[in-house]
PDB file of N, CA and C in Angstrom:
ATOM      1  N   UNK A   1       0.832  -1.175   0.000  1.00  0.00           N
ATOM      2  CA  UNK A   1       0.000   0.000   0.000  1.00  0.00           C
ATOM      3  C   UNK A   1       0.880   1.243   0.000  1.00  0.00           C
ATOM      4  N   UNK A   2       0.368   2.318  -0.649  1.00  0.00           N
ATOM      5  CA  UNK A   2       0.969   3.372  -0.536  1.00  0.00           C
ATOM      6  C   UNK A   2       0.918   4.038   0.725  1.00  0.00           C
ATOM      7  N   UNK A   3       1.806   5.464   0.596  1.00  0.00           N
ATOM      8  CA  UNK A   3       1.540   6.240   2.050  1.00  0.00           C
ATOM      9  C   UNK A   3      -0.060   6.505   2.150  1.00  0.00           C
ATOM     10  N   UNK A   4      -0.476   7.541   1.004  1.00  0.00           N
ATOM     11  CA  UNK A   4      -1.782   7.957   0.638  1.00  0.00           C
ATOM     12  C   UNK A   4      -2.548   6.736   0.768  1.00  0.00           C
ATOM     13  N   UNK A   5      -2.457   5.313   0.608  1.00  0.00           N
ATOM     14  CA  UNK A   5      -3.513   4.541   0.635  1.00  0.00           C
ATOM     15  C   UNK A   5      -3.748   4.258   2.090  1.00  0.00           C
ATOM     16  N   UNK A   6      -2.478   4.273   2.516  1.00  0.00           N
ATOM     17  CA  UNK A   6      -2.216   3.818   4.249  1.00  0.00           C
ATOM     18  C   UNK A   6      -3.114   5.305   4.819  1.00  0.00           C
ATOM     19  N   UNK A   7      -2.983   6.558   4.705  1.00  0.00           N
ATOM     20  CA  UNK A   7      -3.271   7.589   5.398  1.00  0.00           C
ATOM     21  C   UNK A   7      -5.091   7.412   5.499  1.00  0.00           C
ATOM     22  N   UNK A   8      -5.789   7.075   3.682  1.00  0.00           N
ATOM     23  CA  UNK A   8      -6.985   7.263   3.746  1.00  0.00           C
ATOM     24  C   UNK A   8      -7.288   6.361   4.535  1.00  0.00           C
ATOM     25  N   UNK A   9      -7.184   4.813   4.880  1.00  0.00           N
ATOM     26  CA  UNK A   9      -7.505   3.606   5.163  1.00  0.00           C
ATOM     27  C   UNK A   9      -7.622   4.049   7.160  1.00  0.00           C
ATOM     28  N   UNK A  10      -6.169   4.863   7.441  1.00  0.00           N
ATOM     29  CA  UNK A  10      -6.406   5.222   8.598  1.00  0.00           C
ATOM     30  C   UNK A  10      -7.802   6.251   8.838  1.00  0.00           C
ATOM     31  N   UNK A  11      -7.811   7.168   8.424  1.00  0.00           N
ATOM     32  CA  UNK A  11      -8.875   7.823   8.055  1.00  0.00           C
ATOM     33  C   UNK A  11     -10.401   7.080   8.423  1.00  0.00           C
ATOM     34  N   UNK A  12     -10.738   6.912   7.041  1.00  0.00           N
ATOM     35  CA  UNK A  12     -11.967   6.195   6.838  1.00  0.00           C
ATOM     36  C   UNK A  12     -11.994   4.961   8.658  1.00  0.00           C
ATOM     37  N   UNK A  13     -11.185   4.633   8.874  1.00  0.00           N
ATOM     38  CA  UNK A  13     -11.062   3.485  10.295  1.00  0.00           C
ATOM     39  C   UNK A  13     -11.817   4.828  10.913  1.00  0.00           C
ATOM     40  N   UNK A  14     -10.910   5.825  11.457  1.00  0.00           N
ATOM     41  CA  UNK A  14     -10.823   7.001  12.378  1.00  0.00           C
ATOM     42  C   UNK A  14     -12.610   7.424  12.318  1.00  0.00           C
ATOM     43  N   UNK A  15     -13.326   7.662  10.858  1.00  0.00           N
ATOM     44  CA  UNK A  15     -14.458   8.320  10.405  1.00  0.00           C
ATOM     45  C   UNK A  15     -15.449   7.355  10.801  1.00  0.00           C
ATOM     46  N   UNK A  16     -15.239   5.648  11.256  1.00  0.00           N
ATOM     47  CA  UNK A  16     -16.207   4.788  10.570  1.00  0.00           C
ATOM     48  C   UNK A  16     -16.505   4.610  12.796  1.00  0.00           C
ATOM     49  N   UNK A  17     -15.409   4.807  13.333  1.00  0.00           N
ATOM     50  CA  UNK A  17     -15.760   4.856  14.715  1.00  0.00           C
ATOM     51  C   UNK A  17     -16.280   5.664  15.690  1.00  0.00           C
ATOM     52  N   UNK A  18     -16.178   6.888  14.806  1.00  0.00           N
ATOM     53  CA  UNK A  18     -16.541   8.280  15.413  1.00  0.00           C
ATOM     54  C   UNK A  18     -18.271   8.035  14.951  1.00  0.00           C
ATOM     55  N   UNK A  19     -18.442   7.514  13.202  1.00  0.00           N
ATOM     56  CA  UNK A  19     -20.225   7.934  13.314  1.00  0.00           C
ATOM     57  C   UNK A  19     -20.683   6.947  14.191  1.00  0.00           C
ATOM     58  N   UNK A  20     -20.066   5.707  14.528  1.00  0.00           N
ATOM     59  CA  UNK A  20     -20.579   4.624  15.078  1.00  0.00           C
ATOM     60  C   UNK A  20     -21.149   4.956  16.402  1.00  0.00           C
ATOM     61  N   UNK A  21     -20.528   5.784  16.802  1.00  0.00           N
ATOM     62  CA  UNK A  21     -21.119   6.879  17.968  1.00  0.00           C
ATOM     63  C   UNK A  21     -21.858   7.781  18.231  1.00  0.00           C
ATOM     64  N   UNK A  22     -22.160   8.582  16.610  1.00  0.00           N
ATOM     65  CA  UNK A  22     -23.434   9.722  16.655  1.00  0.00           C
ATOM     66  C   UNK A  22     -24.406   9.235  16.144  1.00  0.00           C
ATOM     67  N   UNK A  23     -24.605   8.057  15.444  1.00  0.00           N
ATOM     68  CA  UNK A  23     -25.539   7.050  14.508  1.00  0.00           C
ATOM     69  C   UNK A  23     -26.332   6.400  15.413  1.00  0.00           C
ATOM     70  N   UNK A  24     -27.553   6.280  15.601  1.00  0.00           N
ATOM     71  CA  UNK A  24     -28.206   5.746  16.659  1.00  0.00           C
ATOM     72  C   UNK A  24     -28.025   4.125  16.434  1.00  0.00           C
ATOM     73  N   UNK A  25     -28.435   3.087  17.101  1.00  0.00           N
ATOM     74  CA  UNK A  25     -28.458   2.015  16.999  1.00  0.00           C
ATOM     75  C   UNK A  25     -29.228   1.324  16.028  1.00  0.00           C
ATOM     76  N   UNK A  26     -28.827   0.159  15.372  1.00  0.00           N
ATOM     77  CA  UNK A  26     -30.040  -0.543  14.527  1.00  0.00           C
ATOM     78  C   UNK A  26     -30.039  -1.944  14.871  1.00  0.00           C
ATOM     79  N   UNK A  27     -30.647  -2.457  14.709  1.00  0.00           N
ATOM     80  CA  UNK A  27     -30.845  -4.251  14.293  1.00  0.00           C
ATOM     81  C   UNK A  27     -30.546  -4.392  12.934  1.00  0.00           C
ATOM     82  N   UNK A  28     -31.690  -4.020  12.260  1.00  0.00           N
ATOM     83  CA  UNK A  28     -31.604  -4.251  10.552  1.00  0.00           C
ATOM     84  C   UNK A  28     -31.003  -3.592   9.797  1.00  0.00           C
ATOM     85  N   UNK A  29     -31.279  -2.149   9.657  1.00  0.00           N
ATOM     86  CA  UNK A  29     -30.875  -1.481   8.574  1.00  0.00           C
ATOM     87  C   UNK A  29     -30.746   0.073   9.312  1.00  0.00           C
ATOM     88  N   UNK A  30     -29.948   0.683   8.576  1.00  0.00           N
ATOM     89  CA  UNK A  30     -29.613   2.532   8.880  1.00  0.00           C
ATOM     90  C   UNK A  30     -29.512   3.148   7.471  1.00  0.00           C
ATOM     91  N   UNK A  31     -29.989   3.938   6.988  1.00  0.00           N
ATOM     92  CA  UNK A  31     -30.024   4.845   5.847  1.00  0.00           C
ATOM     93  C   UNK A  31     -29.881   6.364   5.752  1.00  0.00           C
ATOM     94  N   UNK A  32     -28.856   6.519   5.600  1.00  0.00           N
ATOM     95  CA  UNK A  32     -28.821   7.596   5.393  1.00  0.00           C
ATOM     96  C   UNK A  32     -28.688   8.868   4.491  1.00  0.00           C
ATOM     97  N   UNK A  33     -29.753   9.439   3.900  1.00  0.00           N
ATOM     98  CA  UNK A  33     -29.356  10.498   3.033  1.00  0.00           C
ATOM     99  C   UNK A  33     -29.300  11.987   3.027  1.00  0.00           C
ATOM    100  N   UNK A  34     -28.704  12.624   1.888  1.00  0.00           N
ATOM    101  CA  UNK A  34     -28.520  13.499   1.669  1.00  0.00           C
ATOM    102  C   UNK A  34     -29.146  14.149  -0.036  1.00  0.00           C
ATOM    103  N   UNK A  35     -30.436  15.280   0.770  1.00  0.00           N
ATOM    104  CA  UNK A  35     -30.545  15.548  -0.836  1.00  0.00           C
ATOM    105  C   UNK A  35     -31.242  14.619  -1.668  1.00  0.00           C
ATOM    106  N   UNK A  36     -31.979  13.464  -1.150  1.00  0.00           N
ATOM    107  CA  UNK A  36     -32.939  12.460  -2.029  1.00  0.00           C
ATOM    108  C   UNK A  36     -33.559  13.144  -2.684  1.00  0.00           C
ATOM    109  N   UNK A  37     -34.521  13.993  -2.566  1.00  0.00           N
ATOM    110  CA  UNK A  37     -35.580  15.001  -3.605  1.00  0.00           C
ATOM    111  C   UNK A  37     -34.908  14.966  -5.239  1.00  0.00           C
ATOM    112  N   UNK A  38     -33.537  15.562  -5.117  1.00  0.00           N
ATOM    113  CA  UNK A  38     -32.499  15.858  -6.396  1.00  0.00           C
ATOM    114  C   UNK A  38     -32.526  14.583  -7.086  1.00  0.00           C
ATOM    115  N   UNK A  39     -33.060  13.601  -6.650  1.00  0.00           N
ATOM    116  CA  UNK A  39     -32.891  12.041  -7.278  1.00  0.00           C
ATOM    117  C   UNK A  39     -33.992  12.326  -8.133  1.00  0.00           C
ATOM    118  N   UNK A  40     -35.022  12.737  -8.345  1.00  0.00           N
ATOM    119  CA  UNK A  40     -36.230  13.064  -9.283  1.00  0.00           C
ATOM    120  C   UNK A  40     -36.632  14.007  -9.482  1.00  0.00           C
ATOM    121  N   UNK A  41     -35.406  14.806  -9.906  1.00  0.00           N
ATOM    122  CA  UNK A  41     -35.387  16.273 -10.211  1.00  0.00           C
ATOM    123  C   UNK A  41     -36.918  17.014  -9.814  1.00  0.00           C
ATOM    124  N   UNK A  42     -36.690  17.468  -8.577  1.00  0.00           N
ATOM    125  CA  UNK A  42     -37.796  17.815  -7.362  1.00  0.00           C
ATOM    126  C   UNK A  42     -36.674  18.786  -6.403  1.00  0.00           C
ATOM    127  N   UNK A  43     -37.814  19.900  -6.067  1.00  0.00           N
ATOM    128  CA  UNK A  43     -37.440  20.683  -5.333  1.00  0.00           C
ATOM    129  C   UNK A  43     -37.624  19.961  -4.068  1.00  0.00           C
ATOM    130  N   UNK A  44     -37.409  20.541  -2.630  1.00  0.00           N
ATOM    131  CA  UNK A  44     -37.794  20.006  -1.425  1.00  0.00           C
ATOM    132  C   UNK A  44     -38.956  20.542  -1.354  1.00  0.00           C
ATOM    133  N   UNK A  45     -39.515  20.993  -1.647  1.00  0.00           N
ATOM    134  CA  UNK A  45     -41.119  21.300  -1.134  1.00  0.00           C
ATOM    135  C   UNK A  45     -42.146  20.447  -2.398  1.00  0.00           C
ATOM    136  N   UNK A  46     -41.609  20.259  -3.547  1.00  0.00           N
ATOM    137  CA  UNK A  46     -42.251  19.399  -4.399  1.00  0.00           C
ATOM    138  C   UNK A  46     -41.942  18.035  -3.849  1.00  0.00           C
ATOM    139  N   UNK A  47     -40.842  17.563  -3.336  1.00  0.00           N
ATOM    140  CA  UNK A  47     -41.090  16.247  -2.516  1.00  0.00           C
ATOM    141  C   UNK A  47     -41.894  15.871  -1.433  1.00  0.00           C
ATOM    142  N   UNK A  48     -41.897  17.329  -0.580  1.00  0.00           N
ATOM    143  CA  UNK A  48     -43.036  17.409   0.251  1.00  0.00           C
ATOM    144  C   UNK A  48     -44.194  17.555  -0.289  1.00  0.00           C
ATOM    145  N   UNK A  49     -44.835  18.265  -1.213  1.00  0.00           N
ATOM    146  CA  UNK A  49     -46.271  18.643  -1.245  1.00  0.00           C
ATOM    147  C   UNK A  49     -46.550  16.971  -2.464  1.00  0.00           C
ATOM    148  N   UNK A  50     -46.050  16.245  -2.711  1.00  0.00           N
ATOM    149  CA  UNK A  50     -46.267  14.972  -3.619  1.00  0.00           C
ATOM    150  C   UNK A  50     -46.100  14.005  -2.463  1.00  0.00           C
ATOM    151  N   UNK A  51     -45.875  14.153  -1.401  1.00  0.00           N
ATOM    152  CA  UNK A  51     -46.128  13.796  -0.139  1.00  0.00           C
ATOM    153  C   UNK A  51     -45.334  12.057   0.181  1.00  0.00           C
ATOM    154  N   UNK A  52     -44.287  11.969  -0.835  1.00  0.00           N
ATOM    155  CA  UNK A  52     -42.881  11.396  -1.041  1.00  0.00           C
ATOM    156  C   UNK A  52     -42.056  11.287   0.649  1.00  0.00           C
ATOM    157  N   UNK A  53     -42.355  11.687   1.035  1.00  0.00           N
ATOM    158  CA  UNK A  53     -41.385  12.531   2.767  1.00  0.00           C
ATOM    159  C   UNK A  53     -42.648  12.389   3.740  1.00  0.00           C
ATOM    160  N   UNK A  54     -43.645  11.862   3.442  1.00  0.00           N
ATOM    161  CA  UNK A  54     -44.371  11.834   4.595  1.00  0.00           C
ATOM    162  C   UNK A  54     -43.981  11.164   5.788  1.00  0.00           C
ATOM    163  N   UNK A  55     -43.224  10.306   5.628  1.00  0.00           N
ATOM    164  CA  UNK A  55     -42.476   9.199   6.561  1.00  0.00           C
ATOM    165  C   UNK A  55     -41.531  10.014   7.652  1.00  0.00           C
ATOM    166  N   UNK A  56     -41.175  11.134   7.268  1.00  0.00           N
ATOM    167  CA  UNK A  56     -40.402  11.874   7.974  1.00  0.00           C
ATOM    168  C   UNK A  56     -40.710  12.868   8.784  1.00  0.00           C
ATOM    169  N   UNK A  57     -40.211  12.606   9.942  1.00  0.00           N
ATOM    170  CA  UNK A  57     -40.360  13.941  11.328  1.00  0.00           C
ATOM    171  C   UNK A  57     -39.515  14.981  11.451  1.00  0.00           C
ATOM    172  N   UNK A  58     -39.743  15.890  11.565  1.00  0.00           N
ATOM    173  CA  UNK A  58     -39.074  17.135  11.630  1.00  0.00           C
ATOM    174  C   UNK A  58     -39.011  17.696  12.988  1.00  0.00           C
ATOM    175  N   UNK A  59     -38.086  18.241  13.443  1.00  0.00           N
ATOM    176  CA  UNK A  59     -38.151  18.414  14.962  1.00  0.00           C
ATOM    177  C   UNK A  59     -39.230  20.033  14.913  1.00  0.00           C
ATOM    178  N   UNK A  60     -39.067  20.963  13.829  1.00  0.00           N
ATOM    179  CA  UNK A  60     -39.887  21.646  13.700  1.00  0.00           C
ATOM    180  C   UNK A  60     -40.531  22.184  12.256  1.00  0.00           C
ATOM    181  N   UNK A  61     -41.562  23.110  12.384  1.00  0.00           N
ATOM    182  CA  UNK A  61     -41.700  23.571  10.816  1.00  0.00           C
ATOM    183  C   UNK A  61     -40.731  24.562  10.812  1.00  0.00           C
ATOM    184  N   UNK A  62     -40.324  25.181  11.533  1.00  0.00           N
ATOM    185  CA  UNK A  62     -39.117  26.155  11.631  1.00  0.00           C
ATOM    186  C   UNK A  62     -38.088  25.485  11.270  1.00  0.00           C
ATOM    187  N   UNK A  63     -37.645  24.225  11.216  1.00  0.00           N
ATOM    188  CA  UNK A  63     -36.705  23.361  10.875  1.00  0.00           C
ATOM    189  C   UNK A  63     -37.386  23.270   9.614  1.00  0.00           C
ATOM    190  N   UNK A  64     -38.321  22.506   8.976  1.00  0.00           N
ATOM    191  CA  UNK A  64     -38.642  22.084   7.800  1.00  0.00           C
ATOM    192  C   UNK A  64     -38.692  23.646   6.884  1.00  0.00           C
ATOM    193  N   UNK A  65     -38.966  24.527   7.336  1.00  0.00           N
ATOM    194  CA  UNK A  65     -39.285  25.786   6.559  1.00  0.00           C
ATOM    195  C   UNK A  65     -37.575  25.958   5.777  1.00  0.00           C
ATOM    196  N   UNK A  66     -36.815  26.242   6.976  1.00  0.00           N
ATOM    197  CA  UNK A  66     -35.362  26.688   6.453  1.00  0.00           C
ATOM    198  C   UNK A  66     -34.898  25.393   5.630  1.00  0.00           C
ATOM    199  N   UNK A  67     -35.155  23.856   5.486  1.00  0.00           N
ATOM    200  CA  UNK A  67     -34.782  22.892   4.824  1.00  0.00           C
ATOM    201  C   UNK A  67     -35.305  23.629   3.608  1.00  0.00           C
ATOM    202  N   UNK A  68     -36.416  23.858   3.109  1.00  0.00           N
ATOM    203  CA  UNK A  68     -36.944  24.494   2.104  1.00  0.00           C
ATOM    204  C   UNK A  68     -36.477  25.757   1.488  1.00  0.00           C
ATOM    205  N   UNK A  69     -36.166  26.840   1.922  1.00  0.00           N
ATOM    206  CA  UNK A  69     -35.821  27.822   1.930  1.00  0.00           C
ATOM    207  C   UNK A  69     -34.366  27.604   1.242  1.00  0.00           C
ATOM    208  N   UNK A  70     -33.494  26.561   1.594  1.00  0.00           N
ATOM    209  CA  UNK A  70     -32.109  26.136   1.045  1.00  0.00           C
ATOM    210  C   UNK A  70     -32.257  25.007   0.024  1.00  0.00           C
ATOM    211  N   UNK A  71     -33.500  24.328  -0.230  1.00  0.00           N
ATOM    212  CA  UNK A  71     -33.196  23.282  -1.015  1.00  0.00           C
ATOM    213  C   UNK A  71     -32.246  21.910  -0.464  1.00  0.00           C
ATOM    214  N   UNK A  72     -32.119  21.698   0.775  1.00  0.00           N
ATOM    215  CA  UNK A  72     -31.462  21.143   1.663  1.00  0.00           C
ATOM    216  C   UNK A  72     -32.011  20.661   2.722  1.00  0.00           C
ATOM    217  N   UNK A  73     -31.685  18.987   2.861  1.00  0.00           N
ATOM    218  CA  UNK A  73     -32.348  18.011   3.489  1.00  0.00           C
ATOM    219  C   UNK A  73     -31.701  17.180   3.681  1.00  0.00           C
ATOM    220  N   UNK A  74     -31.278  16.362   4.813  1.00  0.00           N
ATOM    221  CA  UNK A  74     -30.551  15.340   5.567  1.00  0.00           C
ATOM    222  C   UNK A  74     -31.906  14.313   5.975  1.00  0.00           C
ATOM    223  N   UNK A  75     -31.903  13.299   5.634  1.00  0.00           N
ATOM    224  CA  UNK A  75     -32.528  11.800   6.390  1.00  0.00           C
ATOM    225  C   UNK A  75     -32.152  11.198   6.723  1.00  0.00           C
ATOM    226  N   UNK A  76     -32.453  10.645   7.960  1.00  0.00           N
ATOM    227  CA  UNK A  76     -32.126   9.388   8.500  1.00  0.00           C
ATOM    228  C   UNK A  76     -33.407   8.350   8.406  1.00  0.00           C
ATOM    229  N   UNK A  77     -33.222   7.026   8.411  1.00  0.00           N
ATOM    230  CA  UNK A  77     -33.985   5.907   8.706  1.00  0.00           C
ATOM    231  C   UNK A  77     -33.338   4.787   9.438  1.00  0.00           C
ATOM    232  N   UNK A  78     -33.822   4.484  10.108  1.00  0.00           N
ATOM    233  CA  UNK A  78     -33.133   3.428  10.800  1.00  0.00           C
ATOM    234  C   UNK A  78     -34.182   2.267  11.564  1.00  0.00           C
ATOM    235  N   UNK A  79     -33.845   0.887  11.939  1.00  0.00           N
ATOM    236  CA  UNK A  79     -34.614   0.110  12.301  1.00  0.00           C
ATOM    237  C   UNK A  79     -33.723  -0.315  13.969  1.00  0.00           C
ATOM    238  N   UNK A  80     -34.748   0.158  14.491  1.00  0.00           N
ATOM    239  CA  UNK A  80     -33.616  -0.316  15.707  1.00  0.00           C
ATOM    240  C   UNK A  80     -33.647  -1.205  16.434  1.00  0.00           C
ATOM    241  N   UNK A  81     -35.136  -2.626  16.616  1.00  0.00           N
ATOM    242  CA  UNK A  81     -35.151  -3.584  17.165  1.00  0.00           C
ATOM    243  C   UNK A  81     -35.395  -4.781  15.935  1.00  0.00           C
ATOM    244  N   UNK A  82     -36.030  -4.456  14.993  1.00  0.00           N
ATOM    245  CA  UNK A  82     -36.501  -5.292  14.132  1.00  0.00           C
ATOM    246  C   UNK A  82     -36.967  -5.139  12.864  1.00  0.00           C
ATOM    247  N   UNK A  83     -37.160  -5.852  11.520  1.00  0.00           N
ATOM    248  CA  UNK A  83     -37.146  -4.633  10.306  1.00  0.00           C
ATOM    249  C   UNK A  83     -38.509  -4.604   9.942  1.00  0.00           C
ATOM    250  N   UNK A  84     -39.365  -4.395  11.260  1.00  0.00           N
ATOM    251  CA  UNK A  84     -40.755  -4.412  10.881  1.00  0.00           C
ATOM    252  C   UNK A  84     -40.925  -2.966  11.409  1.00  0.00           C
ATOM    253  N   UNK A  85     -40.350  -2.406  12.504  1.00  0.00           N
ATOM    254  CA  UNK A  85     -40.598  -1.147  13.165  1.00  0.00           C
ATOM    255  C   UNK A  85     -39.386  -0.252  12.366  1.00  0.00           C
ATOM    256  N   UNK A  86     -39.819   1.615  12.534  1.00  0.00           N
ATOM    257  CA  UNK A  86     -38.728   2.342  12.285  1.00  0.00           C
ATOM    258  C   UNK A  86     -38.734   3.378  12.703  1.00  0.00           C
ATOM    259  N   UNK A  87     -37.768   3.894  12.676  1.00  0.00           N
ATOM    260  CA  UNK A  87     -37.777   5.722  13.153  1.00  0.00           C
ATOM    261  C   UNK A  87     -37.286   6.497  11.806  1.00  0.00           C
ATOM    262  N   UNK A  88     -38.121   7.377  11.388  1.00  0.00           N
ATOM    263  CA  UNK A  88     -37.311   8.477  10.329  1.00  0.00           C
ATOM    264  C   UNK A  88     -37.514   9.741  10.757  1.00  0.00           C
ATOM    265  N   UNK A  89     -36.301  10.741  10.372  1.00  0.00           N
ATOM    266  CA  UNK A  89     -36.505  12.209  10.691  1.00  0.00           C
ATOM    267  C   UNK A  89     -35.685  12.689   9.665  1.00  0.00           C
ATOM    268  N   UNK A  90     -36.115  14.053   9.413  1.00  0.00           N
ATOM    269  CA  UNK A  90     -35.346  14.883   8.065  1.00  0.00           C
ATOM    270  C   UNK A  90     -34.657  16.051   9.121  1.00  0.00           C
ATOM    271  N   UNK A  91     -34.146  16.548   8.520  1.00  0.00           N
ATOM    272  CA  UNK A  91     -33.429  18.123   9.123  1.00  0.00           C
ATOM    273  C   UNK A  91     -33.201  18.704   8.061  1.00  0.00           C
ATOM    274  N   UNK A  92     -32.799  20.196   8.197  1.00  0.00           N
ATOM    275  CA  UNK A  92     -32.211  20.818   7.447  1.00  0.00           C
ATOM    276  C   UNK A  92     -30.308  20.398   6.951  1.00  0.00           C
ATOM    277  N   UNK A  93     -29.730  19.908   8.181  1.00  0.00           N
ATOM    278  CA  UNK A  93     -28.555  20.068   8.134  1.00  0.00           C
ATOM    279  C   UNK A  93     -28.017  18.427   8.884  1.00  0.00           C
ATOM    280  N   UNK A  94     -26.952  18.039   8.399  1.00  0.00           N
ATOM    281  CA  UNK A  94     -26.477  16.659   9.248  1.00  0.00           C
ATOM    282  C   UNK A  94     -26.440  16.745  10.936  1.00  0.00           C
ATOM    283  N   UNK A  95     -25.681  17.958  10.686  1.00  0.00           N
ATOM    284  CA  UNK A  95     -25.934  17.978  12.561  1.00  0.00           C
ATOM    285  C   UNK A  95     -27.121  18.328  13.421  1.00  0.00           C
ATOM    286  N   UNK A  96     -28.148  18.691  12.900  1.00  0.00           N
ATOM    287  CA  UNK A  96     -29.542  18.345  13.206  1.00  0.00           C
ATOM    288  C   UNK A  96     -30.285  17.534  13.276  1.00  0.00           C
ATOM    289  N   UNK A  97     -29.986  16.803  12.011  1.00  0.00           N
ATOM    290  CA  UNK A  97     -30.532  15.613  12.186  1.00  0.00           C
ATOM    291  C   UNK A  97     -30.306  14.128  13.579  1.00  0.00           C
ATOM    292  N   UNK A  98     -28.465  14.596  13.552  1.00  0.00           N
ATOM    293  CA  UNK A  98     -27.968  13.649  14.698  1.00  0.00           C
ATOM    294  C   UNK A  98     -28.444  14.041  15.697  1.00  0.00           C
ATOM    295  N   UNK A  99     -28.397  15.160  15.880  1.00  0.00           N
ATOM    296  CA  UNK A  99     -29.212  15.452  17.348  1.00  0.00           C
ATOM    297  C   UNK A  99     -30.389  14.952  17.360  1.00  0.00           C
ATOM    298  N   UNK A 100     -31.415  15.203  16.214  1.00  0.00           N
ATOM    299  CA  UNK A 100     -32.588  14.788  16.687  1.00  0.00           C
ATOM    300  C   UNK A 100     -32.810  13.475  16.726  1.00  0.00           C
ATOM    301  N   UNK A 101     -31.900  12.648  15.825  1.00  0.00           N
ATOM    302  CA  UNK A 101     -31.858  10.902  16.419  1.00  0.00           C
ATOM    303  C   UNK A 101     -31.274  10.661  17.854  1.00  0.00           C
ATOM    304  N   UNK A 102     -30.458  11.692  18.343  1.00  0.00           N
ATOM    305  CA  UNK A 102     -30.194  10.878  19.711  1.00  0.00           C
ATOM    306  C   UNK A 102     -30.956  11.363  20.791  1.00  0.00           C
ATOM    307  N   UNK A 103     -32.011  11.918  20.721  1.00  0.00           N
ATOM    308  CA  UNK A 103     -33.036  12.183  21.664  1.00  0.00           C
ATOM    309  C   UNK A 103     -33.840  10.641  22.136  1.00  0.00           C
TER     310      UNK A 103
END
């Protein structure tokens, strides 16, 4: 391996233990995105008002307003005992969103 391959490899280790810690727990599955709407060339409020995002909690409309306002949206999904139950929440921003999963 190179230096650069050795440095990222440390890295990505360093990155993969730190989210393992702000990432809430799962059983089954964790999903996380960024920006899904842009997948079907859709604004964030056309993903909302086609009602695509209904699945998702927002800690506020003051939160969902400014997601809109930027075109900018973070999701999480995650299954945390079994892959029949789930929790989803959107934010405006990644670090909103983590917060509002570790409540």
């Amino acid at each position: 391996m190179t230096e650069n391959t050795t440095q990222a490899a440390e890295c990505l280790s360093h990155l993969t233990a730190e989210l393992g810690t702000l990432l809430p727990k799962d059983k089954a599955g964790l999903f996380l995105e960024h920006n899904a709407h842009k997948n079907d060339y859709q604004t964030l409020k056309e993903s909302l008002e086609d009602g695509s995002m209904d699945m998702y909690d927002w800690e506020s409309e003051e939160a969902k307003n400014r997601a809109i306002a930027e075109n900018e949206c973070w999701t999480l999904q995650w299954y945390p005992n079994t892959p029949n139950g789930f929790y989803a929440f959107a934010a405006p921003t990644l670090k909103e969103l983590l917060i509002l999963a570790s409540v």
